[in-house]
PDB file of N, CA and C in Angstrom:
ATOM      1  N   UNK A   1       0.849  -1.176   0.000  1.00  0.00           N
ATOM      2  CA  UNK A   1       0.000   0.000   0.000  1.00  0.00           C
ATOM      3  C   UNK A   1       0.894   1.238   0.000  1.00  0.00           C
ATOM      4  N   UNK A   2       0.503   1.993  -0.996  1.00  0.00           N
ATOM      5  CA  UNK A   2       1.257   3.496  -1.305  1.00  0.00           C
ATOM      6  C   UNK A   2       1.313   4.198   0.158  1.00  0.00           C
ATOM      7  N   UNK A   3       2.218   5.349   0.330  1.00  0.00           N
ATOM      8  CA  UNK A   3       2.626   5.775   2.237  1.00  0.00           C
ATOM      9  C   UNK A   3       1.417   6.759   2.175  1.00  0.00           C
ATOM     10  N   UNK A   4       0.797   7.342   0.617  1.00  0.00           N
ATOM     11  CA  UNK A   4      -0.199   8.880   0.457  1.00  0.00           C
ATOM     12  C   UNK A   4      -1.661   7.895   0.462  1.00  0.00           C
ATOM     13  N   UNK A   5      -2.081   6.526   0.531  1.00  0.00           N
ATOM     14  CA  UNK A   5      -3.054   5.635   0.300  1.00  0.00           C
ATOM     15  C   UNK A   5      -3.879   5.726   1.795  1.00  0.00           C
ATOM     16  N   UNK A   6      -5.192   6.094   1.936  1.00  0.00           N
ATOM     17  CA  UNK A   6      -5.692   5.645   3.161  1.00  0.00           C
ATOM     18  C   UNK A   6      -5.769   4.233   3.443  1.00  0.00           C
ATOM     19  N   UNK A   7      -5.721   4.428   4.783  1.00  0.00           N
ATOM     20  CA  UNK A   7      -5.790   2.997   5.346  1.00  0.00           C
ATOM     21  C   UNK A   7      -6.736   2.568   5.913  1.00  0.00           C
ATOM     22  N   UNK A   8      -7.030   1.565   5.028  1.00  0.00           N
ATOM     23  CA  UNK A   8      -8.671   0.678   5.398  1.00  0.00           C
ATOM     24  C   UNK A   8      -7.967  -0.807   5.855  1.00  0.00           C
ATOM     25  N   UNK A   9      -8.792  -1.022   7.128  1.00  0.00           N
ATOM     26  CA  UNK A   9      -8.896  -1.995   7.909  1.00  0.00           C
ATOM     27  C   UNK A   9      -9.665  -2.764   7.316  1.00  0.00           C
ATOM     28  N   UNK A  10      -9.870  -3.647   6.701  1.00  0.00           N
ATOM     29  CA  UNK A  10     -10.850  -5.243   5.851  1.00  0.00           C
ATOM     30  C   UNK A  10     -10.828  -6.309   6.744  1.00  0.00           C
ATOM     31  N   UNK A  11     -11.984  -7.083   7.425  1.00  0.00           N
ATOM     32  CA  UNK A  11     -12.356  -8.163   8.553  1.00  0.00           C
ATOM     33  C   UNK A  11     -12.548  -9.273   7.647  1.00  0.00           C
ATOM     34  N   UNK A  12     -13.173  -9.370   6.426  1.00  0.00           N
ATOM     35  CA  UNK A  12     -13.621 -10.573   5.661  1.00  0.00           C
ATOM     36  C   UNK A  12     -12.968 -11.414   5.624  1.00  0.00           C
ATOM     37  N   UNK A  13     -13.443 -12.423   5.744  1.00  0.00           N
ATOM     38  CA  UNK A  13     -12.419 -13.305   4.570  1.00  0.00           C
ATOM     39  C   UNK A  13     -11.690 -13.379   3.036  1.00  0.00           C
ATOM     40  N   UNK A  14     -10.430 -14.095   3.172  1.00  0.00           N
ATOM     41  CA  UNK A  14      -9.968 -14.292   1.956  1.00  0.00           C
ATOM     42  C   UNK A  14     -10.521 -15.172   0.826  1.00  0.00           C
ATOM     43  N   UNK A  15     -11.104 -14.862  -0.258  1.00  0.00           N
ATOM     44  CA  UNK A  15     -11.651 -16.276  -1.199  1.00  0.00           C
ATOM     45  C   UNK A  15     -10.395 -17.264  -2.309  1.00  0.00           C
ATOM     46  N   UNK A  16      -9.147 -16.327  -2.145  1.00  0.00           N
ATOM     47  CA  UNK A  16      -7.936 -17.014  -2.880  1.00  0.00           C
ATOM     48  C   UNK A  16      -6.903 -16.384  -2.447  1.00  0.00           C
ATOM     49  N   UNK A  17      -5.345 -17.672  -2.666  1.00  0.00           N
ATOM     50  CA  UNK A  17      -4.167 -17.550  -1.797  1.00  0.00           C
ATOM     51  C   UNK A  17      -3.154 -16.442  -2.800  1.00  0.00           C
ATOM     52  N   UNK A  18      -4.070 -15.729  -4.238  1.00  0.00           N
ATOM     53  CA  UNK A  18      -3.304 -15.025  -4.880  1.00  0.00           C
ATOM     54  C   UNK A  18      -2.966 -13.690  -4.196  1.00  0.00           C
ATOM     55  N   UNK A  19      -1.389 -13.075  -4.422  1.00  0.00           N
ATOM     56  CA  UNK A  19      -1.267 -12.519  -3.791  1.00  0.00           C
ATOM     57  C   UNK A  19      -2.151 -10.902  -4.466  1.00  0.00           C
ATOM     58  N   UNK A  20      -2.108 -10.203  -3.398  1.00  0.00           N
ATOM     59  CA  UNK A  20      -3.154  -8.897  -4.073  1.00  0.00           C
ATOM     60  C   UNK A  20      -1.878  -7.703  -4.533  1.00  0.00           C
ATOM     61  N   UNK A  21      -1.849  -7.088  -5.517  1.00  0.00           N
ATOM     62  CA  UNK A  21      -1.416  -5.906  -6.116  1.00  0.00           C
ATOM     63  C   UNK A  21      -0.630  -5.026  -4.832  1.00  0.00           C
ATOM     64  N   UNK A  22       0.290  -4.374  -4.910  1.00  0.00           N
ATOM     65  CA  UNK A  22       1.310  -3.635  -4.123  1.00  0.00           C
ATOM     66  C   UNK A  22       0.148  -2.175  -3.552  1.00  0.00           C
ATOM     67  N   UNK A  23      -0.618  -2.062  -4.539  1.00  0.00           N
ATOM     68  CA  UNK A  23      -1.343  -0.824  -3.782  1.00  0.00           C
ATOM     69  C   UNK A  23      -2.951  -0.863  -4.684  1.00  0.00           C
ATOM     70  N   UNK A  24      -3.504  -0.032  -4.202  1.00  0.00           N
ATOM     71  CA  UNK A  24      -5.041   0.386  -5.043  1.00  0.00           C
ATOM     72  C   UNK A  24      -4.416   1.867  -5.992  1.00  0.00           C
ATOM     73  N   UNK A  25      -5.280   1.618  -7.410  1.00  0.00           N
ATOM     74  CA  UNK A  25      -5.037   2.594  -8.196  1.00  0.00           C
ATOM     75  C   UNK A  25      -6.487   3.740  -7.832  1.00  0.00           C
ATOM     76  N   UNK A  26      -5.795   5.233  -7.202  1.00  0.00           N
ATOM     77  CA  UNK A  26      -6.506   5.935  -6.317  1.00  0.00           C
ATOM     78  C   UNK A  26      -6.268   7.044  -7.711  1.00  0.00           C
ATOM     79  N   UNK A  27      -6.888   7.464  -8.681  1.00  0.00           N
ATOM     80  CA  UNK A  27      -7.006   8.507  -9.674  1.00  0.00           C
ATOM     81  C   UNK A  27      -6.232   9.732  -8.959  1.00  0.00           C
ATOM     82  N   UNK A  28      -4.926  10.410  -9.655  1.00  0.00           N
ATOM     83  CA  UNK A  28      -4.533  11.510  -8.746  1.00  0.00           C
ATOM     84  C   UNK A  28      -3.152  11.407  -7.918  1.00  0.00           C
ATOM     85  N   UNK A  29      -3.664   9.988  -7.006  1.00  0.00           N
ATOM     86  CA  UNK A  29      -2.929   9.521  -6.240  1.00  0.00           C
ATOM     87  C   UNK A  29      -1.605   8.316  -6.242  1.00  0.00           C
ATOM     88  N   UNK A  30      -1.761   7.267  -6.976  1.00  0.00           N
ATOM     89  CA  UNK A  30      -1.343   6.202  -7.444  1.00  0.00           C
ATOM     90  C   UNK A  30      -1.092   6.349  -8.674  1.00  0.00           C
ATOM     91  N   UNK A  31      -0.117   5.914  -8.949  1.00  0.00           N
ATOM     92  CA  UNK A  31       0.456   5.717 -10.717  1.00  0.00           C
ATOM     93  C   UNK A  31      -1.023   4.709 -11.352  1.00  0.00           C
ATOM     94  N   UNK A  32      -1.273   4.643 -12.704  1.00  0.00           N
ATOM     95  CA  UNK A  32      -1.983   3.724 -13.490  1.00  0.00           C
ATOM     96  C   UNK A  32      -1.544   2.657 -13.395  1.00  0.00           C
ATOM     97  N   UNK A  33      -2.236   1.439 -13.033  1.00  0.00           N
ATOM     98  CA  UNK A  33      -1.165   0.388 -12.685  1.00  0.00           C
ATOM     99  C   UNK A  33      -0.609  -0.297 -14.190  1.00  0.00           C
ATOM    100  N   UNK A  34      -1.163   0.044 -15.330  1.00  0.00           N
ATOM    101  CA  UNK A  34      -1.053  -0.256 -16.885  1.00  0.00           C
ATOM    102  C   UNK A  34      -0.335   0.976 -17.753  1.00  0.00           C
ATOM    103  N   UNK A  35      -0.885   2.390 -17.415  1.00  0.00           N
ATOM    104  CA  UNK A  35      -0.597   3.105 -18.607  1.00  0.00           C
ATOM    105  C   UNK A  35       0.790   4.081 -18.153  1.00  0.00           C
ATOM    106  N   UNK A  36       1.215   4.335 -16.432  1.00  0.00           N
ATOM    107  CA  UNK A  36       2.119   4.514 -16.037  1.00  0.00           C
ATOM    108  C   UNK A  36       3.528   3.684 -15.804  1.00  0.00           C
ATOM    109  N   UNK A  37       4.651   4.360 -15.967  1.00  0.00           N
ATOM    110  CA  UNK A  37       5.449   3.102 -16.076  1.00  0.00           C
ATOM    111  C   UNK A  37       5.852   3.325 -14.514  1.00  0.00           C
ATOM    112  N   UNK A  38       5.468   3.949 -13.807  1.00  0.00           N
ATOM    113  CA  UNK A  38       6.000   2.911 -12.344  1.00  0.00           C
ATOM    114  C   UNK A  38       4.822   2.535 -12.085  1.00  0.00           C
ATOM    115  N   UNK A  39       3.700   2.139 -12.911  1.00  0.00           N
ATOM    116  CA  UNK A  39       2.204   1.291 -12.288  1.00  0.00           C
ATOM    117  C   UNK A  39       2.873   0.149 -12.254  1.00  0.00           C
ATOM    118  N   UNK A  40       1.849  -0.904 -11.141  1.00  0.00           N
ATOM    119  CA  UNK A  40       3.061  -2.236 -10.813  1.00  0.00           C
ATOM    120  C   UNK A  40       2.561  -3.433 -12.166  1.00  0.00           C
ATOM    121  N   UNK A  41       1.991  -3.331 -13.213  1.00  0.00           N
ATOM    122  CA  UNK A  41       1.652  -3.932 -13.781  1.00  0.00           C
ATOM    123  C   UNK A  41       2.116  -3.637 -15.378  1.00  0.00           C
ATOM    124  N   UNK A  42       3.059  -2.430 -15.545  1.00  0.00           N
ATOM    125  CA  UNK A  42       3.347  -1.746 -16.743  1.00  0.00           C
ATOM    126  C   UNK A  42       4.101  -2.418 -17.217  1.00  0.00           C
ATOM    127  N   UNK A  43       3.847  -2.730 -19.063  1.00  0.00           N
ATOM    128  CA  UNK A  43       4.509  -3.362 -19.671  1.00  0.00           C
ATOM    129  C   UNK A  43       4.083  -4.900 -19.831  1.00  0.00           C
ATOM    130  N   UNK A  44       3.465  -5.298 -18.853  1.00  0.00           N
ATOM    131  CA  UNK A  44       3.138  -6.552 -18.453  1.00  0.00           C
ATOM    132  C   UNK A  44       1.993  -7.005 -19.195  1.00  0.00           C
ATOM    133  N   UNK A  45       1.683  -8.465 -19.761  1.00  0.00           N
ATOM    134  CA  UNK A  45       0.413  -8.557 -21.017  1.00  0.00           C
ATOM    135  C   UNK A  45      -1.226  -8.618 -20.294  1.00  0.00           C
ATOM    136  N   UNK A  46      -2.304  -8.380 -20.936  1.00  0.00           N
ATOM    137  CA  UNK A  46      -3.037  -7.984 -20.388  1.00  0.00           C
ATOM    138  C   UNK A  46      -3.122  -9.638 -19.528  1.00  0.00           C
ATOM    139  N   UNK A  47      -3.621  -9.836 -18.431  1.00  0.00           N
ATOM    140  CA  UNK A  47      -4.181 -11.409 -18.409  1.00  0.00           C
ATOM    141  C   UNK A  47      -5.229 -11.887 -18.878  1.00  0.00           C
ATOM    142  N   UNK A  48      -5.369 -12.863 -19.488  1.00  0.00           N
ATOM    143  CA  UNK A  48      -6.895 -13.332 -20.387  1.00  0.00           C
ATOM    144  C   UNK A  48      -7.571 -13.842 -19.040  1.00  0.00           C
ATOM    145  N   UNK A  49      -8.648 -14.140 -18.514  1.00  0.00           N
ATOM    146  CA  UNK A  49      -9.337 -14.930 -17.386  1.00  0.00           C
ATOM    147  C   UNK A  49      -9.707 -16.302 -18.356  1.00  0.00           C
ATOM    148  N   UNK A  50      -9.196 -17.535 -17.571  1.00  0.00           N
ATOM    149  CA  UNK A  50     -10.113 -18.654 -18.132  1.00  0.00           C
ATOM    150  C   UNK A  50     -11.298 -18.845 -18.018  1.00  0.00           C
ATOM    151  N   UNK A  51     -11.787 -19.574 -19.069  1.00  0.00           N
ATOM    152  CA  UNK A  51     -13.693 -19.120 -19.405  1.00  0.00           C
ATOM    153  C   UNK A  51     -14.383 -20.353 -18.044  1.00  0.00           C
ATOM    154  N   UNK A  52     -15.313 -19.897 -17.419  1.00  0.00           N
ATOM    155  CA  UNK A  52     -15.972 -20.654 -15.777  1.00  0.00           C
ATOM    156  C   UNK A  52     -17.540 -20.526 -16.449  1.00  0.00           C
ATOM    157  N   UNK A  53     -17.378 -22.031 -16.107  1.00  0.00           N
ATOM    158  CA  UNK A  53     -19.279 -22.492 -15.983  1.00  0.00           C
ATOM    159  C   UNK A  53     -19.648 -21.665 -15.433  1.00  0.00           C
ATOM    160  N   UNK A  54     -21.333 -20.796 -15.501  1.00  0.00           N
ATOM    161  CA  UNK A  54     -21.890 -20.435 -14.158  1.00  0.00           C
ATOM    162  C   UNK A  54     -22.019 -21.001 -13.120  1.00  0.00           C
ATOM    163  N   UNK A  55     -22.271 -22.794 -13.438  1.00  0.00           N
ATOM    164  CA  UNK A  55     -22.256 -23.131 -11.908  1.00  0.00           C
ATOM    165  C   UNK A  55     -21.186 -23.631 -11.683  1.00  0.00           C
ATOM    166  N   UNK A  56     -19.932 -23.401 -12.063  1.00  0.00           N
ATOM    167  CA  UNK A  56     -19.173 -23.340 -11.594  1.00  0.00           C
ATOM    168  C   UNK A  56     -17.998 -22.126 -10.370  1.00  0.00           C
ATOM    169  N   UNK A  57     -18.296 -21.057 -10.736  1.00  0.00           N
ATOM    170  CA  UNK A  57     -17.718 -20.138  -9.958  1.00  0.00           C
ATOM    171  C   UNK A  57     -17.261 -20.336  -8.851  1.00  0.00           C
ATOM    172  N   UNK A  58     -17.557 -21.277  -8.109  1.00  0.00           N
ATOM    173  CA  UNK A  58     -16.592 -21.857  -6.783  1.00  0.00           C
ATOM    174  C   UNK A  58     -15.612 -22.645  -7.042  1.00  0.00           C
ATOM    175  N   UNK A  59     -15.061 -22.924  -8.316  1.00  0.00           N
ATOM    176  CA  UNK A  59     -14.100 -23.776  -8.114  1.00  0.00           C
ATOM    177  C   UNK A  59     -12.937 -22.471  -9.217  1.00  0.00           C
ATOM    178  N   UNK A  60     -13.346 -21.965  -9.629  1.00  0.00           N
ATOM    179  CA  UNK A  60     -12.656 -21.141 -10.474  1.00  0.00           C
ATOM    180  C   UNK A  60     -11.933 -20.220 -10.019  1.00  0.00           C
ATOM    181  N   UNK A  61     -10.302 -20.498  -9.873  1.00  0.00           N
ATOM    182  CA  UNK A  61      -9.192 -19.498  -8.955  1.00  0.00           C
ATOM    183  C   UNK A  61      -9.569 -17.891  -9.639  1.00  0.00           C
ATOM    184  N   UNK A  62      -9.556 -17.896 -11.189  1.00  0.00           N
ATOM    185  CA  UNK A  62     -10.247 -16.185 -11.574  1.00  0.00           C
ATOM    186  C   UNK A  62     -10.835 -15.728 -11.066  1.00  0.00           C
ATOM    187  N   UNK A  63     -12.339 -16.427 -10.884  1.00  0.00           N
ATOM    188  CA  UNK A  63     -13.389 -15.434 -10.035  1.00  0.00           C
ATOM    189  C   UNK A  63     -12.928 -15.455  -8.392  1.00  0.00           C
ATOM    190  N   UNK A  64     -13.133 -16.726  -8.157  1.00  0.00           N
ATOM    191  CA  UNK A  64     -12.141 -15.950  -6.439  1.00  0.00           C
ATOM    192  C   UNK A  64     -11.714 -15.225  -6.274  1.00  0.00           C
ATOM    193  N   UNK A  65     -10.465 -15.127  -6.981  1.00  0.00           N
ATOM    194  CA  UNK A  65      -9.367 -14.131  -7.125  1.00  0.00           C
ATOM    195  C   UNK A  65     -10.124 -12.492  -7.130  1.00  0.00           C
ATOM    196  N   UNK A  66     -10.819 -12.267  -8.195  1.00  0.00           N
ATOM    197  CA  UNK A  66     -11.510 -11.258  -8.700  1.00  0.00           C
ATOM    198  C   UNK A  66     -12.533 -10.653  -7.278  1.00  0.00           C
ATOM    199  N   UNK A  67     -13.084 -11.405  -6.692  1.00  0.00           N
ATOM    200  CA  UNK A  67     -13.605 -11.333  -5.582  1.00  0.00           C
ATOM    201  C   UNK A  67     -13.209 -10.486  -4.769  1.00  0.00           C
ATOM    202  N   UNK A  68     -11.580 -10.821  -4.233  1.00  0.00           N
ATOM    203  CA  UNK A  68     -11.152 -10.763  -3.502  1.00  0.00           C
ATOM    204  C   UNK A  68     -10.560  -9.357  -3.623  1.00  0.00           C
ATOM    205  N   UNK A  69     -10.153  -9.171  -4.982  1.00  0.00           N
ATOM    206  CA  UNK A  69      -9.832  -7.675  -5.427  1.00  0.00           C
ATOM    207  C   UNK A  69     -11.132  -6.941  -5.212  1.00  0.00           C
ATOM    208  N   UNK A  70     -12.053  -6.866  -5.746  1.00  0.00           N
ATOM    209  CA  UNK A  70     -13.087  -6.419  -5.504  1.00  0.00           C
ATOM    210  C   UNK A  70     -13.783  -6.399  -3.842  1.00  0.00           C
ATOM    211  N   UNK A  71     -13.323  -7.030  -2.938  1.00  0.00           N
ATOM    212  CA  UNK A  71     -13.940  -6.934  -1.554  1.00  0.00           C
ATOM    213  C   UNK A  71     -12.838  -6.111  -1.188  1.00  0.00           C
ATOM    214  N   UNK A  72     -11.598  -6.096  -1.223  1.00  0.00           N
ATOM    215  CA  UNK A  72     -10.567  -5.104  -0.775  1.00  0.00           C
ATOM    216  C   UNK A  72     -10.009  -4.131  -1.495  1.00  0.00           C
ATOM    217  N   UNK A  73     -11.259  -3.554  -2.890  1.00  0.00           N
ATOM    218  CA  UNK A  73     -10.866  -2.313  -2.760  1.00  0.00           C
ATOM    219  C   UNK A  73     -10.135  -1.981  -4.068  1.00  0.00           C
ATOM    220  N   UNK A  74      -9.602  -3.387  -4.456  1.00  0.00           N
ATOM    221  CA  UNK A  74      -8.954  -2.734  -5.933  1.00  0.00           C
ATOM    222  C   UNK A  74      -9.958  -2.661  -7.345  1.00  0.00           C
ATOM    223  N   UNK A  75     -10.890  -1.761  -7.620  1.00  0.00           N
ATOM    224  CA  UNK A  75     -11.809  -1.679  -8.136  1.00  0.00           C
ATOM    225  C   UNK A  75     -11.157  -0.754  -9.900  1.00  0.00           C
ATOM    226  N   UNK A  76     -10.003  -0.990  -9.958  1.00  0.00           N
ATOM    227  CA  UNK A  76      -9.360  -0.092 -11.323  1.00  0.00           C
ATOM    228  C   UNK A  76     -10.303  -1.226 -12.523  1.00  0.00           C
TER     229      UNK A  76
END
């Protein structure tokens, strides 16, 4: 997390053991994590998500994963 980033306290649970992004992209505040080159993802290829049954989504590390960005905040 960037030192200029507020700090949010998150109680939930984790839905996957991927690790989460170095900071949240805060407009203003945070580099672009794609179109800036100190964003932590610059240069790097887009990731494709593998394609998940609907009823599958519990077994699928993408959507977990995605979850998990999305419950803590990294919403870029």
């Amino acid at each position: 997390m960037e030192a200029s980033e507020p700090s949010v306290a998150f109680s939930w649970p984790r839905y996957s053991s991927r690790l989460l992004p170095t900071y949240r992209f805060l407009p203003g505040l945070t580099p672009h994590p794609r179109h800036n080159p100190l964003g932590h993802s610059f240069g790097q290829p887009e990731p494709l998500p593998r394609p998940c049954e609907h009823d599958q989504w519990s077994h699928s590390k993408d959507y977990l994963y995605a979850i998990d960005l999305y419950n803590f905040g990294y919403w870029w």
